[in-house]
N, C-alpha and C. Protein backbone atom coordinates (compact mmCIF):
# COMPACT_ATOMS: atom_id res chain seq x y z
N UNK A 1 -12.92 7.65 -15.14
CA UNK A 1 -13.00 6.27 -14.70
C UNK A 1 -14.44 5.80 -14.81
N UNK A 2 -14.83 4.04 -15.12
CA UNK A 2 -16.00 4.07 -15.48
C UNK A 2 -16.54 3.56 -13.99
N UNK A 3 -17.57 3.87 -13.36
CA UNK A 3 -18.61 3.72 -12.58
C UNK A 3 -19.75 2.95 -12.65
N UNK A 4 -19.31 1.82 -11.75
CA UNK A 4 -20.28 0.61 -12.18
C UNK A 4 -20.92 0.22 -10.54
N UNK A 5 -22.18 -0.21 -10.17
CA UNK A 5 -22.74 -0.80 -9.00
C UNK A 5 -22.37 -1.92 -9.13
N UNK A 6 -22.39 -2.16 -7.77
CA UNK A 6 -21.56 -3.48 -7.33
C UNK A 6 -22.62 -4.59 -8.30
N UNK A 7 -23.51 -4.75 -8.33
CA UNK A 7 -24.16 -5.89 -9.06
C UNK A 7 -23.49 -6.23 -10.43
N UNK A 8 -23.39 -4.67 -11.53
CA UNK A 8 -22.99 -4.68 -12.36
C UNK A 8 -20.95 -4.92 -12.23
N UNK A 9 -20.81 -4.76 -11.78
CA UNK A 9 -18.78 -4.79 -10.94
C UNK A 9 -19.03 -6.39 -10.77
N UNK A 10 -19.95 -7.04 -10.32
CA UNK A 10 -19.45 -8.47 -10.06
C UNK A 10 -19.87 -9.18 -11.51
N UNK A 11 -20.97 -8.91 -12.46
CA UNK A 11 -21.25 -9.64 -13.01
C UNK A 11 -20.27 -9.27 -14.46
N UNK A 12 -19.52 -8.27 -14.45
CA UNK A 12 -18.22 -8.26 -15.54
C UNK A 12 -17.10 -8.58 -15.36
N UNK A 13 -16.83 -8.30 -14.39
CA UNK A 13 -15.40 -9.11 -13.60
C UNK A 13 -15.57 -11.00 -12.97
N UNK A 14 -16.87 -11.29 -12.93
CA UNK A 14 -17.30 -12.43 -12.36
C UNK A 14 -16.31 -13.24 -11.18
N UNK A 15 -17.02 -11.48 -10.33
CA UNK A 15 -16.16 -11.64 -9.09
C UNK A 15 -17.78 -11.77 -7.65
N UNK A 16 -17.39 -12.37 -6.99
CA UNK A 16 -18.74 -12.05 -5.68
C UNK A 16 -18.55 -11.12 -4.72
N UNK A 17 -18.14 -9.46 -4.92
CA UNK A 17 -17.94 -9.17 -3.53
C UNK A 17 -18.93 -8.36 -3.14
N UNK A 18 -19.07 -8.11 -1.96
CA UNK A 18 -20.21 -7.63 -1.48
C UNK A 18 -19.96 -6.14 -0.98
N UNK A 19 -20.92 -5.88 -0.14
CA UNK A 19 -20.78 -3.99 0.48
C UNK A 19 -19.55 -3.78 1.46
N UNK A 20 -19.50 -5.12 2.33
CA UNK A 20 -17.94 -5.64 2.85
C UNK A 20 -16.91 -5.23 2.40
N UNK A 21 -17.16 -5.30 0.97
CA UNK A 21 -15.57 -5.66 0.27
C UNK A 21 -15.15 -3.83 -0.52
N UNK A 22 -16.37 -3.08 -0.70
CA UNK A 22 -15.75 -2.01 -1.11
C UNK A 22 -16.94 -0.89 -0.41
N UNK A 23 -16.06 0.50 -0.81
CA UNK A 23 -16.95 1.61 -0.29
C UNK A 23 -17.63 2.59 -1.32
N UNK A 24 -19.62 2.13 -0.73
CA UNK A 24 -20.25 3.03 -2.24
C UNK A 24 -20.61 4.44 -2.02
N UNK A 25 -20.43 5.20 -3.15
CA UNK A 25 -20.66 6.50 -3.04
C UNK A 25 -22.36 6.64 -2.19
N UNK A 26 -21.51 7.83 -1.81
CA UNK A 26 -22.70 8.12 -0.90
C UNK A 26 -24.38 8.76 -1.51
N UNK A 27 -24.00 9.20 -2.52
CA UNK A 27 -24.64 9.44 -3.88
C UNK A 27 -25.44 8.22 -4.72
N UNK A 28 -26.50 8.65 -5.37
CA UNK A 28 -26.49 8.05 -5.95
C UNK A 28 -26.21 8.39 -7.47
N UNK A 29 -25.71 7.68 -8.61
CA UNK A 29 -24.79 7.94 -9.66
C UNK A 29 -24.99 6.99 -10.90
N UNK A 30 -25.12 7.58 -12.33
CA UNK A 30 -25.63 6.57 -12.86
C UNK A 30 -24.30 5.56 -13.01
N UNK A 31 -24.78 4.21 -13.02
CA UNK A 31 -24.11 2.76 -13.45
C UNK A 31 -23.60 2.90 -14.87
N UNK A 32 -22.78 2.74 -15.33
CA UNK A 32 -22.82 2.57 -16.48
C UNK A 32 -22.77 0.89 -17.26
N UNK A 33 -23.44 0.18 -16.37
CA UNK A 33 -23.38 -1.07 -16.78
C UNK A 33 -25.25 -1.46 -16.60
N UNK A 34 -25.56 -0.67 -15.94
CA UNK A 34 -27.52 -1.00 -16.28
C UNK A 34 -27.96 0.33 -16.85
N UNK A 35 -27.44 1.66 -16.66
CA UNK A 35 -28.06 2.76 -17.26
C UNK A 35 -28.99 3.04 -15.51
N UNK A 36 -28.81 2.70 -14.87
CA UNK A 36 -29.67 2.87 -13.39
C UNK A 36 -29.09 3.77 -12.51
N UNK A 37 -30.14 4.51 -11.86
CA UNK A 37 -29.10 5.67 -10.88
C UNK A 37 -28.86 4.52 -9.41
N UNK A 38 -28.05 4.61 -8.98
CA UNK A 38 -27.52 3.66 -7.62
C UNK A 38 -26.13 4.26 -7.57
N UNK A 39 -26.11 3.85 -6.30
CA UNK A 39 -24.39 3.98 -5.73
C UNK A 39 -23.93 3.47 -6.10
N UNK A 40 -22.65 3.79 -6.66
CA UNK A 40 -21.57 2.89 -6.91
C UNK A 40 -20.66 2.70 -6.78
N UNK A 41 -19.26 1.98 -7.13
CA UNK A 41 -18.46 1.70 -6.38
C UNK A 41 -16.96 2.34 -6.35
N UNK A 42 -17.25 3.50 -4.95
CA UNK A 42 -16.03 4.17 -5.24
C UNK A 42 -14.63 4.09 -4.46
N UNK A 43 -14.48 2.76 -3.52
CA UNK A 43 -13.11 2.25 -2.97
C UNK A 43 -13.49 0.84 -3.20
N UNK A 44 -12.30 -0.29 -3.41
CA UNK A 44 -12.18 -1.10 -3.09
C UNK A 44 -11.53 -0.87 -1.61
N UNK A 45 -11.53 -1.83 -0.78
CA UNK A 45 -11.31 -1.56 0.61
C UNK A 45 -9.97 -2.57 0.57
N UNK A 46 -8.62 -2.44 1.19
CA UNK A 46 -7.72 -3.14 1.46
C UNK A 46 -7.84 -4.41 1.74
N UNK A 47 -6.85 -5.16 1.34
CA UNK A 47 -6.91 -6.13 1.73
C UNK A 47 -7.80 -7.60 1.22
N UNK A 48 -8.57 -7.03 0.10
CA UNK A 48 -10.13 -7.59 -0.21
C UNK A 48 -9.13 -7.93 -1.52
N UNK A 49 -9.63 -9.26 -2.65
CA UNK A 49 -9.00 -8.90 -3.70
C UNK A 49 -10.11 -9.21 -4.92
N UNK A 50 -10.27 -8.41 -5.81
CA UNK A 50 -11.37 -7.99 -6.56
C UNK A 50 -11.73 -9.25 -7.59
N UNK A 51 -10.57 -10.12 -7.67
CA UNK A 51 -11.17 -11.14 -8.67
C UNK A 51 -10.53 -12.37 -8.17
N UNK A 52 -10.83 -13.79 -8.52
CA UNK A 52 -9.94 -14.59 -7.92
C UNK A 52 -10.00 -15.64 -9.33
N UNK A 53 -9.83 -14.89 -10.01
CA UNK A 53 -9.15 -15.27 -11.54
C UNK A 53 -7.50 -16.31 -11.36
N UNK A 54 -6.77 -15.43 -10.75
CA UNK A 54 -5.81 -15.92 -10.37
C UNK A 54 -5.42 -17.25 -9.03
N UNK A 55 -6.64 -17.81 -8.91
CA UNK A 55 -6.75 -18.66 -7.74
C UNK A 55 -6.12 -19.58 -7.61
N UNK A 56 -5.66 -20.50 -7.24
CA UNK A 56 -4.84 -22.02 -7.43
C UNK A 56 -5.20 -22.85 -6.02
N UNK A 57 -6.21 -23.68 -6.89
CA UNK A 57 -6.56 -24.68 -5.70
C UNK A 57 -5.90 -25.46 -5.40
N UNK A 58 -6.22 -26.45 -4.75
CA UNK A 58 -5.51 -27.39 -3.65
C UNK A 58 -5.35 -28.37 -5.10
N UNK A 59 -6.35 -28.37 -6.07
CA UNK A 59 -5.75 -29.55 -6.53
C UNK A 59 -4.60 -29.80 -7.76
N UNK A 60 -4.03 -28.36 -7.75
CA UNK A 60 -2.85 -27.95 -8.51
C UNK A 60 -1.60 -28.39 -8.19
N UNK A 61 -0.94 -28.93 -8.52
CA UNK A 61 0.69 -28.82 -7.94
C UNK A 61 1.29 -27.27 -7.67
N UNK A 62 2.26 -27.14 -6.98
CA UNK A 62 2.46 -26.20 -6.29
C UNK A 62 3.57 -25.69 -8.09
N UNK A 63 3.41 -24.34 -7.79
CA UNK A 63 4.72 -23.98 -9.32
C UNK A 63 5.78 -24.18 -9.45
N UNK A 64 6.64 -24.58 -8.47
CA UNK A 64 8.03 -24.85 -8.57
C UNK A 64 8.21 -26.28 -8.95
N UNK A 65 7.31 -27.03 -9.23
CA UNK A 65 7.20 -28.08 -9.72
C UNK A 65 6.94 -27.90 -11.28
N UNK A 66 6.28 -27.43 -11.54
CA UNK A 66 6.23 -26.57 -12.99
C UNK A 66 7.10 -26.93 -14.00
N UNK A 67 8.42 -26.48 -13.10
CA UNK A 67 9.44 -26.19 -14.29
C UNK A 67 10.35 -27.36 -14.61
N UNK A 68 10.39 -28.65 -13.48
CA UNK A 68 10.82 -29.47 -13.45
C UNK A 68 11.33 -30.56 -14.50
């Protein structure tokens, strides 16, 4: 599995989560997204959701309207 620090994890997924949102090795380990030794990210933590790609704002119609 590839091993990325949270800096590098948010800026490929172009997601914002923080130390909150997952659990970093206690280690430090190289990144493979700067080449840098740092912790990185080895749980997402429940409940948290890693991208919000899938978002649907308020100013969407709801989907069951969609198909109408």
């Amino acid at each position: 599995m590839a091993e990325f620090c949270l800096d590098c994890w948010n800026k490929l997924n172009h997601t914002h989560l923080t130390q909150e949102d997952v659990i970093l090795s206690a280690e430090l380990d190289l990144c493979e997204g700067c080449a840098q030794m740092k912790p990185t990210i080895d749980v997402f933590r429940k409940g948290k959701k890693k991208s919000k790609a899938g978002h649907r704002g308020k100013h969407r119609k709801p989907r069951s309207s969609l198909f109408l």
